[in-house]
Each structure stands twice: as C-alpha cells, then as structure tokens.
N, C-alpha and C. Protein backbone atom coordinates (compact mmCIF):
# COMPACT_ATOMS: atom_id res chain seq x y z
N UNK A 1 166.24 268.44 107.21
CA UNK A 1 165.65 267.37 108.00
C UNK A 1 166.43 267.15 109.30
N UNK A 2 167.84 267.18 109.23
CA UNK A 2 168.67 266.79 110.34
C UNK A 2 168.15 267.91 111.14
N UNK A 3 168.57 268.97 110.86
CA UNK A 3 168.02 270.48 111.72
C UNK A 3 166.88 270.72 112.33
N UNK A 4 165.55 269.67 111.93
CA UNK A 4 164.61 269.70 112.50
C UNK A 4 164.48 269.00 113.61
N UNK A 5 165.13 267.79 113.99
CA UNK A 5 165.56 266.96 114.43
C UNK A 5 166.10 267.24 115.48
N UNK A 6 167.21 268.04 115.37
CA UNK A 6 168.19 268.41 116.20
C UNK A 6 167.15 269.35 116.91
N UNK A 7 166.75 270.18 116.46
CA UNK A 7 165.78 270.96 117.16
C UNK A 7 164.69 270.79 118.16
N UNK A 8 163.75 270.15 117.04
CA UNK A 8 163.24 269.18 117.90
C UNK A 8 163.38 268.60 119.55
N UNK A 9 164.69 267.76 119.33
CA UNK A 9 165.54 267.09 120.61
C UNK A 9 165.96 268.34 121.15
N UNK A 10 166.32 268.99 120.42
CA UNK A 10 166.49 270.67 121.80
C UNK A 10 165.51 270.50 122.74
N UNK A 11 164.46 270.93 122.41
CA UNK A 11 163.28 271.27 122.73
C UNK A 11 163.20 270.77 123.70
N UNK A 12 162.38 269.24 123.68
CA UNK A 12 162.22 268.17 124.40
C UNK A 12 163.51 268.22 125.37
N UNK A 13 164.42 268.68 125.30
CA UNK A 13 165.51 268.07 126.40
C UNK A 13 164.70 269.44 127.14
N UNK A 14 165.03 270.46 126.61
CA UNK A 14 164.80 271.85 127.61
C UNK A 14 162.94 271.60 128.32
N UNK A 15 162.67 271.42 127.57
CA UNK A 15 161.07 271.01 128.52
C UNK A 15 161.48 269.93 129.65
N UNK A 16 162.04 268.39 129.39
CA UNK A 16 162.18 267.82 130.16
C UNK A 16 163.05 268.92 131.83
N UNK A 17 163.73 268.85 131.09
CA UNK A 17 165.20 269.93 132.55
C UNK A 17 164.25 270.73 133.13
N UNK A 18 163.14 271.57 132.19
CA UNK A 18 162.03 272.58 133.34
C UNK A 18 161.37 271.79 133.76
N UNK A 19 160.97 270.87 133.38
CA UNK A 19 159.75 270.21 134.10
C UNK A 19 160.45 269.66 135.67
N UNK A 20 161.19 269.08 135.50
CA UNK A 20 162.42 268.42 136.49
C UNK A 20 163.01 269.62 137.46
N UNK A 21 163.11 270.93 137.33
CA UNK A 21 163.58 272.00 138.02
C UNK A 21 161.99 272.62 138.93
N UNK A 22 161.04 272.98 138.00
CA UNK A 22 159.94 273.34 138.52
C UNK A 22 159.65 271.69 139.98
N UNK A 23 159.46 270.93 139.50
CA UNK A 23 159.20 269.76 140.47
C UNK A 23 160.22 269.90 141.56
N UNK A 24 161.41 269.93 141.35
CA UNK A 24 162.13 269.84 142.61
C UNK A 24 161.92 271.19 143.56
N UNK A 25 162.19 272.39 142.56
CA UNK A 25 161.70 273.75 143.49
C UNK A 25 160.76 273.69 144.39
N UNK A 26 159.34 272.91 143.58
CA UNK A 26 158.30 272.81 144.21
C UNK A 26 158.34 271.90 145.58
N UNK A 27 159.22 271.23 145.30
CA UNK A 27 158.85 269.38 146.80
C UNK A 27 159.77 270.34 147.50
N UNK A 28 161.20 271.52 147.38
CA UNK A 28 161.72 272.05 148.18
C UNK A 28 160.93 273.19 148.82
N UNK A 29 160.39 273.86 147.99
CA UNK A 29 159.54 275.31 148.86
C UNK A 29 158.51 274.94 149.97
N UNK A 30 157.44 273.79 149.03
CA UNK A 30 156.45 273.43 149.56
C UNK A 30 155.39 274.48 148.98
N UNK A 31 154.09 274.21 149.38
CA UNK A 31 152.78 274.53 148.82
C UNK A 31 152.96 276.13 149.30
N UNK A 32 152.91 276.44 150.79
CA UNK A 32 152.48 278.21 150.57
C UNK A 32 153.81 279.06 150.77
N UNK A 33 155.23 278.13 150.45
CA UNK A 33 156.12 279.03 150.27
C UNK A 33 156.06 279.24 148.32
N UNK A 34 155.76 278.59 147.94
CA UNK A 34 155.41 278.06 146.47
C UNK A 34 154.28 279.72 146.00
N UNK A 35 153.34 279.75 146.76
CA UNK A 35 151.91 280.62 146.61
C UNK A 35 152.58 281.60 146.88
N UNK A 36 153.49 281.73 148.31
CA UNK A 36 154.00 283.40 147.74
C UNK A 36 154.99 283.86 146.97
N UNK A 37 156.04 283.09 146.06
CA UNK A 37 156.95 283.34 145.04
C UNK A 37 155.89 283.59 144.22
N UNK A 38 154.95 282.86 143.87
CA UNK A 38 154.22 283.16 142.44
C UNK A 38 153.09 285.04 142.67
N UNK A 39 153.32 284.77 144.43
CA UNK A 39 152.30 286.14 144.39
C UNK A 39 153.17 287.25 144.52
N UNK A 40 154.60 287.15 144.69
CA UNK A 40 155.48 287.84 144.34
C UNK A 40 156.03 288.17 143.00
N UNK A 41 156.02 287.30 142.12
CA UNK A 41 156.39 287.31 140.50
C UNK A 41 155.13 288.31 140.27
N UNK A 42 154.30 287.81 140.39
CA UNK A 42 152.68 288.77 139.87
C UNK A 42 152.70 290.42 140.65
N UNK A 43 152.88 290.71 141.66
CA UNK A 43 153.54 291.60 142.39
C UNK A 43 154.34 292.79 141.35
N UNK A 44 155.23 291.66 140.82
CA UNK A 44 156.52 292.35 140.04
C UNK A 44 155.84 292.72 138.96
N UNK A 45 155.21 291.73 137.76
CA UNK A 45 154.89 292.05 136.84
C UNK A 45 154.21 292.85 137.13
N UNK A 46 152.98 293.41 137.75
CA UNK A 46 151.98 294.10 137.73
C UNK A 46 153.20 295.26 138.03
N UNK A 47 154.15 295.79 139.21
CA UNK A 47 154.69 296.95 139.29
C UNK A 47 155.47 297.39 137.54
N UNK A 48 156.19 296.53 137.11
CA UNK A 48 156.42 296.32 135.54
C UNK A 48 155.36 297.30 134.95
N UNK A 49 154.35 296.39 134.72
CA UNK A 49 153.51 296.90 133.89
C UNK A 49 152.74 298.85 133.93
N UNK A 50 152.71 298.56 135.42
CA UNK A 50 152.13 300.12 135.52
C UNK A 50 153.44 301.32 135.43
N UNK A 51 155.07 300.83 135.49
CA UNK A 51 155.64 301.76 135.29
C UNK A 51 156.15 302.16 134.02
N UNK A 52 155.91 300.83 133.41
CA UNK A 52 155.91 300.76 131.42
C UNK A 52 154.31 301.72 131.11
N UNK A 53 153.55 301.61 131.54
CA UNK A 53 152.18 302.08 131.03
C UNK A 53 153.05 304.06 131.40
N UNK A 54 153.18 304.08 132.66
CA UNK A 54 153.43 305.57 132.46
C UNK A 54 154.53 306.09 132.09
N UNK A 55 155.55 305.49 131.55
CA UNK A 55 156.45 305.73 130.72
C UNK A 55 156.08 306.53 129.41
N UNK A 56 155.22 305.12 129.08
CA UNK A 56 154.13 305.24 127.31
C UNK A 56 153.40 306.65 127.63
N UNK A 57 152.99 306.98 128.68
CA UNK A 57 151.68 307.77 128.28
C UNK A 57 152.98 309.45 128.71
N UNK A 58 153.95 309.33 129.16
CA UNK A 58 155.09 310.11 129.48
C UNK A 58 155.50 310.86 128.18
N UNK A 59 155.95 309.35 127.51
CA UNK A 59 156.43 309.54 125.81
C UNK A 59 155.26 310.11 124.97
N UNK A 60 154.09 309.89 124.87
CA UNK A 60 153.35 309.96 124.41
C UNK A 60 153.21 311.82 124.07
N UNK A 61 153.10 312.02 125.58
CA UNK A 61 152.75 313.73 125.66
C UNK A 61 153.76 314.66 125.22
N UNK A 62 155.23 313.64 125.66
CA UNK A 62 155.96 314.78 124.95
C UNK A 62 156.31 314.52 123.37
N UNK A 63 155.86 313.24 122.91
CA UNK A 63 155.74 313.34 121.15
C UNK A 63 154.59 314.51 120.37
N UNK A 64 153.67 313.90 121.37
CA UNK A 64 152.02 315.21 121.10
C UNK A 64 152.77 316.42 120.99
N UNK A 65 153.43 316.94 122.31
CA UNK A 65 153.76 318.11 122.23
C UNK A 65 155.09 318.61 121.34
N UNK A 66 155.84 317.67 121.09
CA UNK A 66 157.14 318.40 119.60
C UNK A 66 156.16 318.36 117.98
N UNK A 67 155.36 317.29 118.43
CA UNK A 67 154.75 317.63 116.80
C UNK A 67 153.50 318.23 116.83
N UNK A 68 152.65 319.11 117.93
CA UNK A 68 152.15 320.20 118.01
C UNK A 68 150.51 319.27 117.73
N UNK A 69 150.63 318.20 118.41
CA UNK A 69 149.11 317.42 118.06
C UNK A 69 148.33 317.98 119.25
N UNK A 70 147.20 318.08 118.95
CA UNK A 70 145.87 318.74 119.74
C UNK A 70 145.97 317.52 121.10
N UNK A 71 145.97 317.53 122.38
CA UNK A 71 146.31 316.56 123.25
C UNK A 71 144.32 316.82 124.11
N UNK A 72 143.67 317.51 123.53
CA UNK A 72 142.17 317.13 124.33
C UNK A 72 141.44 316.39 123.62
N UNK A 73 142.02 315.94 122.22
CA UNK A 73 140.58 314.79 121.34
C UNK A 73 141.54 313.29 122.01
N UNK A 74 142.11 313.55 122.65
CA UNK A 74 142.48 311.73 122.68
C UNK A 74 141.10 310.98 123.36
N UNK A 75 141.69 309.64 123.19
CA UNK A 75 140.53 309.13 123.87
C UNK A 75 141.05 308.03 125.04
C-alpha cells in the first residue's frame, strides 16, 4: 500500500515538473519557434525510422542468405 502511494506521488510530481517545463519552454520559444522544434523532432524521427527500416531489411537478407531461404516468395 505504502509503495503504491509513494508511486503514485512519483508520478504526479514528474507530470506536474513536465507540465511546468513544457509551459515555460513554450512562453520562452514562442509559437513558430515552438512549430519548428516539433518539425524538427519529426524530421529526426522520420530519418530514425527509415534508417532502422533499412537496417531490418539489411539483416533480413543476410539472415535469408546464411540459412539458404528462397528470397523471391517474400512479400
């Protein structure tokens, strides 16, 4: 019970502190310095994502090819 508690109040403190950090970032950047950090984060993730995707499909061909799997039925 105490542990839930304690937890709990974790929580809530760490939400409060982001909520309070996001707000001040925000009244400091302002509105379209604000629009391009976030179109920069998205930027990133998306470069992220497409160099994880060809990593996977990297790994992929050379697993196909040590264990001798047919690589033209994929889909």
């Amino acid at each position: 019970m105490i542990k839930r508690v304690f937890w709990l109040a974790a929580g809530a403190a760490i939400g409060v502190i982001a909520v309070r950090k996001v707000s001040a970032m925000k009244s400091a950047v302002g509105p379209e310095g604000l629009n391009r950090a976030v179109a920069q984060l998205t930027d990133s993730v998306a470069d992220f994502a497409d160099v994880f995707r060809q990593g996977m499909l990297e790994r992929e061909t050379d697993l196909r090819a040590a264990l001798g799997v047919d690589t033209e039925h994929r889909s």
